[in-house]
Protein backbone atom coordinates (compact mmCIF):
# COMPACT_ATOMS: atom_id res chain seq x y z
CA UNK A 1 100.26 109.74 90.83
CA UNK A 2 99.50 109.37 94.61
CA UNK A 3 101.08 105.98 94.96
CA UNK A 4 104.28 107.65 93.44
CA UNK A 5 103.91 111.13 95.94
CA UNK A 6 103.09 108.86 99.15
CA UNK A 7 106.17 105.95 98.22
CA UNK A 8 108.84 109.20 98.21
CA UNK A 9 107.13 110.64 101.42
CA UNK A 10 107.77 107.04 102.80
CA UNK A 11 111.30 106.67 101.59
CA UNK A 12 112.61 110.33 102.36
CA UNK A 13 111.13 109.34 106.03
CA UNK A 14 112.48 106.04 105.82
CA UNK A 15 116.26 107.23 105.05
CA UNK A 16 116.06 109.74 108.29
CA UNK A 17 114.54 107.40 110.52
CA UNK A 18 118.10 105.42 109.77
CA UNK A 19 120.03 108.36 109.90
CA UNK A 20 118.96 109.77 113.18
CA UNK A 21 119.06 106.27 114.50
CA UNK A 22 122.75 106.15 113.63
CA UNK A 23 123.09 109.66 115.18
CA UNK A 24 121.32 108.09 118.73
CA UNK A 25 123.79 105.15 119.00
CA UNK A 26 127.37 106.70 118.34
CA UNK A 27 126.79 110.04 119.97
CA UNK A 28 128.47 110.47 124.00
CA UNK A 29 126.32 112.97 124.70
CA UNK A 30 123.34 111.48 126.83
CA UNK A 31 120.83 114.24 125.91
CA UNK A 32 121.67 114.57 122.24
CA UNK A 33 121.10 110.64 122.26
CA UNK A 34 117.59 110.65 123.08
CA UNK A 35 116.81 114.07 120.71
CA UNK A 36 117.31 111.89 118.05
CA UNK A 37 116.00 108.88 119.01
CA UNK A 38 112.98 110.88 119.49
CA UNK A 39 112.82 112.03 115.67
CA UNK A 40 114.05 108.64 114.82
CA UNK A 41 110.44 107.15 116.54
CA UNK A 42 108.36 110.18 114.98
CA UNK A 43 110.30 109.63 111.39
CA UNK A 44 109.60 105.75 111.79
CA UNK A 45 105.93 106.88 112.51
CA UNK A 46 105.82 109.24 109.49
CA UNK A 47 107.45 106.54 107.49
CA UNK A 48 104.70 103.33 108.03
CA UNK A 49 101.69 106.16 107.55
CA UNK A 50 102.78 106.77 104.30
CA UNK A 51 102.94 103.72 103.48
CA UNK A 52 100.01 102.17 105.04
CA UNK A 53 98.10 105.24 103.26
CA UNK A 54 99.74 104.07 99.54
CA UNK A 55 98.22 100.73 100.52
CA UNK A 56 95.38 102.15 101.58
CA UNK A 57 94.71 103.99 98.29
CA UNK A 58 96.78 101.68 95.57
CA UNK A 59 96.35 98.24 97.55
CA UNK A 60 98.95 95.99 98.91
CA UNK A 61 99.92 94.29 95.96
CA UNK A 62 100.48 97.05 93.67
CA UNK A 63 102.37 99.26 96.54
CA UNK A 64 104.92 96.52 97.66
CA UNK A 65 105.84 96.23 93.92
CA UNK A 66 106.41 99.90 93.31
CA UNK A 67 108.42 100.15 96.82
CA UNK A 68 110.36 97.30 95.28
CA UNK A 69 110.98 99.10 92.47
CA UNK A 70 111.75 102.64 94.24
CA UNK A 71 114.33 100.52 96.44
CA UNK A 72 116.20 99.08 93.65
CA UNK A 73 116.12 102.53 91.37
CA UNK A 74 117.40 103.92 94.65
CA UNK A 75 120.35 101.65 95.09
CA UNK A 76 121.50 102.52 91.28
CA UNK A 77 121.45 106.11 92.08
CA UNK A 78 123.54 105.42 95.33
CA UNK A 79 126.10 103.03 93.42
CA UNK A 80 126.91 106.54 91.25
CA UNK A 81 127.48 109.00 94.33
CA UNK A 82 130.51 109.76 95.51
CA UNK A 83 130.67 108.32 99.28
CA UNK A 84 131.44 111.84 101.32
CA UNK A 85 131.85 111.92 105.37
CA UNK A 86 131.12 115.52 106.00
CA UNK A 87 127.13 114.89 105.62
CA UNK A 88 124.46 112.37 106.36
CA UNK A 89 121.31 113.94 104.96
C-alpha cells in the first residue's frame, strides 16, 4: 500500500515538473520564466524523493516494475481524454 501512495506522489510530481517546465520555456516574461523554473526544480526534487523512498521501502526491482506499470495504465487513461487547450494541470 505504500509503494502504491509514494509511486502517485512521484507521478503527480513528475507530470508538474513537465508542466511548469513547459510554462519556463515559452513564456516572454523574464520573471514569470524563472517562477516556474523554480517549482519545476522543487517538483523535480519532490518527484526523485518519492521515488527513491518507494525504493527505499519496496526495493528497486519491485518499484521500477510498478512505475512501469503506473506509466503504461497512465498512457491508456490519456489515449481516452479529450485533448483541451484551455488547461495544463
Amino acid at each position: 500500500h505504500l509503494l502504491e501512495k509514494l509511486l502517485v506522489c512521484a507521478l503527480i510530481e513528475a507530470r508538474s515538473c513537465e508542466r511548469f517546465r513547459l510554462l519556463s520555456l515559452h513564456l516572454e516574461d523574464e520573471h514569470l520564466k524563472e517562477f516556474y523554473h523554480k517549482f519545476m526544480v522543487a517538483e523535480a526534487g519532490h518527484y526523485r524523493l518519492f521515488i527513491d523512498l518507494a525504493k527505499n521501502y519496496a526495493g528497486e526491482a519491485k518499484t521500477k516494475a510498478r512505475w512501469e506499470e503506473f506509466l503504461a495504465y497512465e498512457v491508456e487513461i490519456m489515449k481516452k481524454l479529450e485533448l483541451r487547450g484551455d488547461r495544463m494541470h
